[in-house]
Protein backbone atom coordinates (compact mmCIF):
# COMPACT_ATOMS: atom_id res chain seq x y z
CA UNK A 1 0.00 0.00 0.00
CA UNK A 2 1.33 3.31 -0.77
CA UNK A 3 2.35 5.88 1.64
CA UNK A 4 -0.68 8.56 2.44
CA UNK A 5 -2.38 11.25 4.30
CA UNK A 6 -4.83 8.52 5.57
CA UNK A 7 -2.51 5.65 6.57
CA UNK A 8 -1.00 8.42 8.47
CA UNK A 9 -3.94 9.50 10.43
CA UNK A 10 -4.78 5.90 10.82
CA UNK A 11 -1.29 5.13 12.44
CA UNK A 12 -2.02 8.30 14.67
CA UNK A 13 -5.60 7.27 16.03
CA UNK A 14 -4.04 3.88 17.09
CA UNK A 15 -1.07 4.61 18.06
CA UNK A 16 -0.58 8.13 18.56
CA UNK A 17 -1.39 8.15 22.25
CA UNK A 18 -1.20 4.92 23.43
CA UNK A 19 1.70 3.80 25.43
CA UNK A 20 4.22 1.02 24.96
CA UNK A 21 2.28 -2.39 27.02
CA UNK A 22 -1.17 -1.20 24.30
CA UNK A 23 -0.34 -3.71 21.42
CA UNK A 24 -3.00 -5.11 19.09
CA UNK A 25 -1.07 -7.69 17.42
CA UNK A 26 -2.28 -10.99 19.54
CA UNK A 27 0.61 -12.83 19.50
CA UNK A 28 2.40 -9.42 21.28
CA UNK A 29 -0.22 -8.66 23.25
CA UNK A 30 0.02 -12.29 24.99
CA UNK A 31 3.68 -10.93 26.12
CA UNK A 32 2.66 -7.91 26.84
CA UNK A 33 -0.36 -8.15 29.01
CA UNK A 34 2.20 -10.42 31.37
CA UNK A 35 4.60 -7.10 31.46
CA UNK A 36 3.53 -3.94 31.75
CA UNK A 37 1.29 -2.68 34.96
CA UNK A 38 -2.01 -1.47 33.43
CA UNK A 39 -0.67 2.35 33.40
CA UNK A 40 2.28 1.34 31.18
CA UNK A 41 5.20 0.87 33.46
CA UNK A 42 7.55 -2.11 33.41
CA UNK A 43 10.15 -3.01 35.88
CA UNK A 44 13.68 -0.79 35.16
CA UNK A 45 16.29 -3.17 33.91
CA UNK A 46 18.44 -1.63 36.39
CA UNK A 47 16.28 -1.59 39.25
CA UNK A 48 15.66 -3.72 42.16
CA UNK A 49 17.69 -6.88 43.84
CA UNK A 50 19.54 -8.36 40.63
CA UNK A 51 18.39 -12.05 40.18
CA UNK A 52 19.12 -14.90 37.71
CA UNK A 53 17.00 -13.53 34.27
CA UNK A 54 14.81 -10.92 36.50
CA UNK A 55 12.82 -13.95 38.00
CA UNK A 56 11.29 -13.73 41.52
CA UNK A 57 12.94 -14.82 44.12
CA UNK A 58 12.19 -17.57 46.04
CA UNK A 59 13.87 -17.82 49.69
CA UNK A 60 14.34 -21.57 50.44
CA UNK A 61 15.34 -22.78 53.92
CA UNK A 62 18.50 -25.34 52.81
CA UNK A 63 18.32 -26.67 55.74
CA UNK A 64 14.93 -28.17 55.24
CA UNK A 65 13.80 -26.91 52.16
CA UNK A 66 10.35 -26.54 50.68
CA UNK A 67 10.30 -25.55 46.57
CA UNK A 68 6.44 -24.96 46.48
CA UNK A 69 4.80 -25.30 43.03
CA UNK A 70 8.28 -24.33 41.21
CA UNK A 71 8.84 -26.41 37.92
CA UNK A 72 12.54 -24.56 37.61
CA UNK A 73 14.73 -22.87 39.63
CA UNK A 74 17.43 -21.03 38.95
CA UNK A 75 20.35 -21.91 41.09
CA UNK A 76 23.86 -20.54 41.99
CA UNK A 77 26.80 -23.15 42.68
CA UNK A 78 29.79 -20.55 43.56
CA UNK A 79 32.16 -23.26 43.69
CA UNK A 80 35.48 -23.28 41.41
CA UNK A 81 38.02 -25.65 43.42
CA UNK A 82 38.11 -28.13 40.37
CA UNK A 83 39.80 -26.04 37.71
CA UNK A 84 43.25 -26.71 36.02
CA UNK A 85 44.21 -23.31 35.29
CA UNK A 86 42.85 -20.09 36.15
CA UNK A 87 40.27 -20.03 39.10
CA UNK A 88 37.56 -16.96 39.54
CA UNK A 89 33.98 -19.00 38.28
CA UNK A 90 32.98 -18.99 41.78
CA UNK A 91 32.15 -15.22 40.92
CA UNK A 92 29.95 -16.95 37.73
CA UNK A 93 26.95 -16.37 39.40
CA UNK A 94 26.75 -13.46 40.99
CA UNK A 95 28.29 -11.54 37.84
CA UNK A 96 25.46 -13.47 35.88
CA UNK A 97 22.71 -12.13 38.34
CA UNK A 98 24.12 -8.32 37.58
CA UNK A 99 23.51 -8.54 34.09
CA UNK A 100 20.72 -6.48 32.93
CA UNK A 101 18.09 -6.77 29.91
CA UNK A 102 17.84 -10.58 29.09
CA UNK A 103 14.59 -11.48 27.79
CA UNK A 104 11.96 -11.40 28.79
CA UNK A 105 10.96 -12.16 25.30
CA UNK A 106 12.46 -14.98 23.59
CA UNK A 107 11.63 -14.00 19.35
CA UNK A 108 12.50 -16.76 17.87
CA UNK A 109 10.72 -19.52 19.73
CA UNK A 110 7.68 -16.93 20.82
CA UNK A 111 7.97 -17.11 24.49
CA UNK A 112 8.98 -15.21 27.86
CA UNK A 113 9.97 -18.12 29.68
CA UNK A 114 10.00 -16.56 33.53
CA UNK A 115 6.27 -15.69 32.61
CA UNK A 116 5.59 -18.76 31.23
CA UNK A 117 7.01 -21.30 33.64
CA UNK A 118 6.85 -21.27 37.67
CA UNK A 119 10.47 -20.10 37.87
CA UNK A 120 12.12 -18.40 40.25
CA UNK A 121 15.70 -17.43 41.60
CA UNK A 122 16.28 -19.92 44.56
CA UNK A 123 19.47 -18.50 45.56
CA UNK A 124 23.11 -20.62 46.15
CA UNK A 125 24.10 -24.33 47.21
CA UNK A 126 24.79 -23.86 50.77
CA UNK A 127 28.09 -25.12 50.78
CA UNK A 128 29.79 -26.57 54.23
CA UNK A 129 33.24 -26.04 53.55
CA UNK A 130 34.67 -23.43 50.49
CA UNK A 131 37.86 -25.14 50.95
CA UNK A 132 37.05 -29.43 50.30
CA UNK A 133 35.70 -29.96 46.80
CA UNK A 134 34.74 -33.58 47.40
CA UNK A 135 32.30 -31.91 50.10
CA UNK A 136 30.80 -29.29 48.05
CA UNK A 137 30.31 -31.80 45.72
CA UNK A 138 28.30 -33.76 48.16
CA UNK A 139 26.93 -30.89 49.30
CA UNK A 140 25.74 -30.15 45.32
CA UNK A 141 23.90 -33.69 44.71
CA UNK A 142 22.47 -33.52 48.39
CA UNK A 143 20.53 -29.98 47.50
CA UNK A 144 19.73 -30.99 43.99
CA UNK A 145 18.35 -34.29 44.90
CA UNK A 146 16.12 -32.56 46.97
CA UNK A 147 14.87 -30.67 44.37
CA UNK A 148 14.55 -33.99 41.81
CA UNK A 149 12.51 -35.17 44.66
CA UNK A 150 10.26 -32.50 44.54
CA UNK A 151 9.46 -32.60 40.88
CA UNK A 152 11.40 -29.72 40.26
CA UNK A 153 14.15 -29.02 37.29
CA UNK A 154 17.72 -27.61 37.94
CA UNK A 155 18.80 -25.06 35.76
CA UNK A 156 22.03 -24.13 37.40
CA UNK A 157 24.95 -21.33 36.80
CA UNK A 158 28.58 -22.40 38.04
CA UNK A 159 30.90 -22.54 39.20
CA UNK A 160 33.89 -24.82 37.26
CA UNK A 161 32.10 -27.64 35.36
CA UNK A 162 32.95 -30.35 37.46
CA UNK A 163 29.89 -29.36 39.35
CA UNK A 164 27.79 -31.11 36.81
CA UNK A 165 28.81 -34.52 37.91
CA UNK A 166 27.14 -34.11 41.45
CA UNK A 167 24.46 -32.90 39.41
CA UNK A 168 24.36 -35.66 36.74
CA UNK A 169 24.10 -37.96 39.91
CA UNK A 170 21.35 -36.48 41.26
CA UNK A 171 19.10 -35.80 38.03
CA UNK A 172 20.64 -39.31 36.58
CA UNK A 173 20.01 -41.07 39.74
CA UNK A 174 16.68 -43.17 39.14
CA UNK A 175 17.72 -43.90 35.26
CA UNK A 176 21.06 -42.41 33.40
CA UNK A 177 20.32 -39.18 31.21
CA UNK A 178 21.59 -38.30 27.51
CA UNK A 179 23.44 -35.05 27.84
CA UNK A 180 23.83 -32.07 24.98
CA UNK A 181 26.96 -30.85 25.64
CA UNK A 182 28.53 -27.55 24.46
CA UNK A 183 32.43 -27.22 25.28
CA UNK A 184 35.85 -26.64 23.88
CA UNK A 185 36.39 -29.71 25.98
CA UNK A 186 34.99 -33.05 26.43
CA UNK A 187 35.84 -32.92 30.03
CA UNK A 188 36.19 -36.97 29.89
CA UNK A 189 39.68 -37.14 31.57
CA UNK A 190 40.94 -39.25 34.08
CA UNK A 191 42.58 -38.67 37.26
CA UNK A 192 45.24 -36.24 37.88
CA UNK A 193 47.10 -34.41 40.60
CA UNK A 194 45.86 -37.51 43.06
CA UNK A 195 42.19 -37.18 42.32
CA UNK A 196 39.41 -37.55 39.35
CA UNK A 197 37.00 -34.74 40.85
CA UNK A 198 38.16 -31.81 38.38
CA UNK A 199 36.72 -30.08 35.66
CA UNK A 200 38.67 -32.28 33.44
CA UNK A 201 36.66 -35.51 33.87
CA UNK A 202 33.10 -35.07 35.19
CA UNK A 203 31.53 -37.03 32.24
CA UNK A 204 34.17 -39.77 32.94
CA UNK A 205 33.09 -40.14 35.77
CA UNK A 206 29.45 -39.62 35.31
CA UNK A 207 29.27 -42.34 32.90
CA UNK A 208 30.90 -44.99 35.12
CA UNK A 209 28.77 -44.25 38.26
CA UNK A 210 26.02 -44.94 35.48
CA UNK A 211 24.10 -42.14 35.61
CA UNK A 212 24.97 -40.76 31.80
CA UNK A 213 24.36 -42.66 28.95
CA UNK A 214 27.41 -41.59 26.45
CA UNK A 215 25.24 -43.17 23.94
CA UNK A 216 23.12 -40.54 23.74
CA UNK A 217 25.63 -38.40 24.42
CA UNK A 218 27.00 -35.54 21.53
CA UNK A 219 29.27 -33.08 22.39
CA UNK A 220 29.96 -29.76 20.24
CA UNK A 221 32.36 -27.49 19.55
CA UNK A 222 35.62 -29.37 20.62
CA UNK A 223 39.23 -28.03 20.33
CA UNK A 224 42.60 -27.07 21.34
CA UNK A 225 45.71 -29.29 22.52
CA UNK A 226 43.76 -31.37 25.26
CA UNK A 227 42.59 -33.66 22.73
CA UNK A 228 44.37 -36.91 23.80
CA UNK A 229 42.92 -36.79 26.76
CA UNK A 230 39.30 -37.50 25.45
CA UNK A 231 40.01 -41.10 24.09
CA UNK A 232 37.28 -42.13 26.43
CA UNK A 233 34.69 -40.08 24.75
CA UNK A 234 35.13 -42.42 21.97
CA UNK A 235 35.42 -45.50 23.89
CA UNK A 236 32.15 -45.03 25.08
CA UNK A 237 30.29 -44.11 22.43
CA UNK A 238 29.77 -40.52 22.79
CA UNK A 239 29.33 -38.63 19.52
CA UNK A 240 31.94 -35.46 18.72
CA UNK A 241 31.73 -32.32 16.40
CA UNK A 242 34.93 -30.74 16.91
CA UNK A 243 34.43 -26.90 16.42
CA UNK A 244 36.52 -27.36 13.04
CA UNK A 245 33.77 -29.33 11.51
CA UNK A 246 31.00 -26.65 12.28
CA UNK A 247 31.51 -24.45 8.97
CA UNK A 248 31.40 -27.38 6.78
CA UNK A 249 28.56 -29.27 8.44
CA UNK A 250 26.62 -26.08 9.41
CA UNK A 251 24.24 -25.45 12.26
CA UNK A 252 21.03 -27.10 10.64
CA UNK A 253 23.03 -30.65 9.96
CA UNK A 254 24.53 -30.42 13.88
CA UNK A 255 20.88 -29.65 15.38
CA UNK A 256 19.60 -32.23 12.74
CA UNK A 257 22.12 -34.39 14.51
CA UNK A 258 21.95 -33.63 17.96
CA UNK A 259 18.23 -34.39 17.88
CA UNK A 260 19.31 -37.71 16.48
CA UNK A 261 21.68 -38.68 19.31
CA UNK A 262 19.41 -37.47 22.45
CA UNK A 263 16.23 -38.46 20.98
CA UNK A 264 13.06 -38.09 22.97
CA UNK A 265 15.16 -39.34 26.15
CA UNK A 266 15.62 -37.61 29.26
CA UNK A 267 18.64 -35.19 28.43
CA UNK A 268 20.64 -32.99 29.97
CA UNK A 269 21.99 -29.79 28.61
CA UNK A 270 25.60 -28.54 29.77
CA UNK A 271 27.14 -25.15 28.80
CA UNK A 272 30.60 -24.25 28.95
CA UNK A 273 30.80 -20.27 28.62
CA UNK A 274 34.01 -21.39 26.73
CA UNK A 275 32.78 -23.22 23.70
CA UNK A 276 32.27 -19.73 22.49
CA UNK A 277 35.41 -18.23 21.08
CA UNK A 278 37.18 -15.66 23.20
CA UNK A 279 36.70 -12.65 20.96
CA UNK A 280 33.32 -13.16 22.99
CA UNK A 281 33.99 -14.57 25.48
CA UNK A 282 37.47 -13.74 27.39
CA UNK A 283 36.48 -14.34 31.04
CA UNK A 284 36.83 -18.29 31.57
CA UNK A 285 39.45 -20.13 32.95
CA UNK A 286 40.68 -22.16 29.82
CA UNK A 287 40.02 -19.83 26.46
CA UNK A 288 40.78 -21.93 23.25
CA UNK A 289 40.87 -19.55 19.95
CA UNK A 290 38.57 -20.77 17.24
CA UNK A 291 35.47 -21.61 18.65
CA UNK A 292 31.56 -20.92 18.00
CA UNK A 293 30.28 -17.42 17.79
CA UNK A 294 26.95 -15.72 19.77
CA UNK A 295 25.08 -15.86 16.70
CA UNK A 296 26.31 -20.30 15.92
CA UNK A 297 25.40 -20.72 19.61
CA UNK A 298 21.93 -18.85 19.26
CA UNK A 299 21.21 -20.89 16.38
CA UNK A 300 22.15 -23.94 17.76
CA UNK A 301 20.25 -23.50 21.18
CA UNK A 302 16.72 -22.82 19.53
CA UNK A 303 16.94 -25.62 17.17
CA UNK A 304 16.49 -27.96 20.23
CA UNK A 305 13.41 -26.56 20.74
CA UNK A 306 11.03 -29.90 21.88
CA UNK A 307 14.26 -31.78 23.16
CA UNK A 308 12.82 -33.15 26.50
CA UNK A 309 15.24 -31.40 28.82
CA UNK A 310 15.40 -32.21 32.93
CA UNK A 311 17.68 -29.98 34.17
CA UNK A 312 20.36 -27.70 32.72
CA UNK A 313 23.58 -25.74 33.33
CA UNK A 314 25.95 -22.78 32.13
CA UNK A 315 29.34 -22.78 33.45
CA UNK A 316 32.73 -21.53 33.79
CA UNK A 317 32.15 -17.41 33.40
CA UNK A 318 34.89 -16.39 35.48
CA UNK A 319 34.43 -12.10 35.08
CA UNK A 320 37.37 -11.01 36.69
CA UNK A 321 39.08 -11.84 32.98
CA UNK A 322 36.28 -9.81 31.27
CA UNK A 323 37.31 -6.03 31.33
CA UNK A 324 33.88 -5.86 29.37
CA UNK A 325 31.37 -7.85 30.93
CA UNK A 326 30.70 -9.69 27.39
CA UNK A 327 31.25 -13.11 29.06
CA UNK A 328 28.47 -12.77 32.25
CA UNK A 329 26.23 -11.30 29.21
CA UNK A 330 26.60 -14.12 26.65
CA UNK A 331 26.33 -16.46 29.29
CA UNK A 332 23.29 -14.76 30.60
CA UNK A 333 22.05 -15.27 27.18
CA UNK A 334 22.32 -18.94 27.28
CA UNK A 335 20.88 -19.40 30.55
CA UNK A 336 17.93 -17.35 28.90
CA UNK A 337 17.78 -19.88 25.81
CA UNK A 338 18.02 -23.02 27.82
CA UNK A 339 14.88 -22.03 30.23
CA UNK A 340 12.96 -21.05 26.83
CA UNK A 341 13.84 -24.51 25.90
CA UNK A 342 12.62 -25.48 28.99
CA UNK A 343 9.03 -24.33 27.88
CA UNK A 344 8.40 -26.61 25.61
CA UNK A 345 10.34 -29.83 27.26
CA UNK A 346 7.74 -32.26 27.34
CA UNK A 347 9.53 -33.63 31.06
CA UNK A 348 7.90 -29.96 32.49
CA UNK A 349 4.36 -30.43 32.68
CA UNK A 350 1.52 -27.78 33.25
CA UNK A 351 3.24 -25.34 30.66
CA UNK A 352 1.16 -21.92 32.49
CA UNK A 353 2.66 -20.06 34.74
């Protein structure tokens, strides 16, 4: 239709003095109506007590705790005592919390996730010691048990990633889980240093306590010198896209495949902030050059859109490396697309919030 004085006026009358929550579109208005007050308003981004993704929190006695009609929470694990190299993810979560204007629309698979699920911010692990990491890891799979218990699904922010094995343990615990794993690593090394609990090896050693079936098990984005370390990946049948296959196979083919491997399973999803190359993402313990953009890891995460997901995980954002806070961001980001996925996981029933 061509631009005139009476599309003009018609713009005006409808939108002319209406304010920002007044959309007509339905499929907007949904999201909207679940927003703004009924005067307009909407919470500042950089107002209020920073949570995970803006979602209430919930205060949970650990001691005896009660997770009410939750279907996710959001949980910190401020634990890094497992890393190889350069420590700091304990200070994952709190510099994820901080980050401002995630959501709370996801576009591209038409939902706002915290509005659409009973989510909230639970707070941290309440760890016994900060100095044993066999005991935090205890402490980990005691707390999240507790919440497998009560029908409710981890998505957690770390933390070094060998806080997923407690995890895996506890979510894995009644029948072993396929995993979607996103890494520069396949973290499937043995022991070292006089013990196996690092963030080296916590699918090793997931898969032998048999709660993670490597046979439904792909991992993406693998690279850098560690590689003959991950022989057991192999052994046990897990499927690997090293990140140098990504440009040839492209996104589609991987989701294609990934969908393939997990099936319609129980899976667990597992991000490590440093699958992403460091132009994006500096601030992690163990950078490796030449690995997946924002825009490849965007992609990737809303293919798996109907993957039934039970629990979740971004890991290894260690800010004090991150002059720029891109790394807390992008990893916000994830943590955003994983609980959209969450949505529409067929293992989360009663979809309304």
């Amino acid at each position: 239709m061509a631009w005139h004085h009476e599309k003009l006026e018609a713009l005006r009358k409808k939108y002319g003095e209406g304010h920002g929550g007044e959309l007509f579109d339905p499929r907007f208005r949904r999201v909207a109506d679940k927003i703004f007050s009924e005067t307009g308003t909407r919470l500042a981004p950089y107002a209020g007590v920073p949570t995970f993704l803006t979602a209430p929190y919930r205060q949970v006695d650990t001691t005896n705790p009660d997770f009410g009609d939750l279907q996710v929470a959001l949980l910190g694990i401020p634990m890094d005592l497992g890393v190889t190299n350069r420590p700091g993810s304990r200070f994952g979560p709190r510099a994820m919390r901080t980050i401002e204007r995630i959501g709370p629309y996801n576009h591209v698979l038409d939902c706002a996730p915290v509005f659409d699920l009973r989510v909230a911010d639970i707070g941290d692990v309440p760890f016994a010691s900060r100095y044993r990491l066999e005991q935090c890891h205890d402490d980990i799979e005691r707390y999240v048990s507790r919440m497998i218990d009560a029908g409710v699904v981890p998505l957690s922010v770390g933390g070094d990633h060998s806080i997923t094995h407690p995890i895996l343990k506890a979510v894995g615990g009644k029948r072993p889980v396929g995993m979607i794993h996103i890494d520069a690593h396949c973290d499937t090394g043995g022991a070292f240093d006089q013990t196996k609990f690092h963030h080296g090896g916590p699918f090793r050693n997931a898969v032998l306590d048999g709660v993670l079936d490597p046979t439904r098990t792909i991992q993406i984005g693998i690279r850098g010198a560690a590689e003959y370390l991950w022989e057991f990946s192999y052994e046990s049948g897990m499927t690997v896209i090293h990140a140098e296959e990504i440009s040839s196979m492209g996104i589609p083919a991987i989701i294609e495949k990934t969908k393939e491997i997990v099936g319609d399973g129980p899976t667990y999803l597992s991000f490590d902030i440093d699958s992403l190359d460091p132009a994006f993402a500096p601030g992690t313990g163990t950078p490796e050059v030449g690995g997946l953009t924002t825009r490849e890891v965007l992609e990737l995460m809303r293919g798996l859109k109907g993957v039934n997901l039970v629990g979740g995980d971004v890991v290894e954002v260690a800010p004090q490396y991150d002059s720029t806070a891109n790394t807390a961001h992008a990893g916000a980001q994830v943590l955003f697309e994983i609980l959209s996925l969450m949505v529409f996981s067929p293992a989360i029933a009663g979809k309304s919030g």
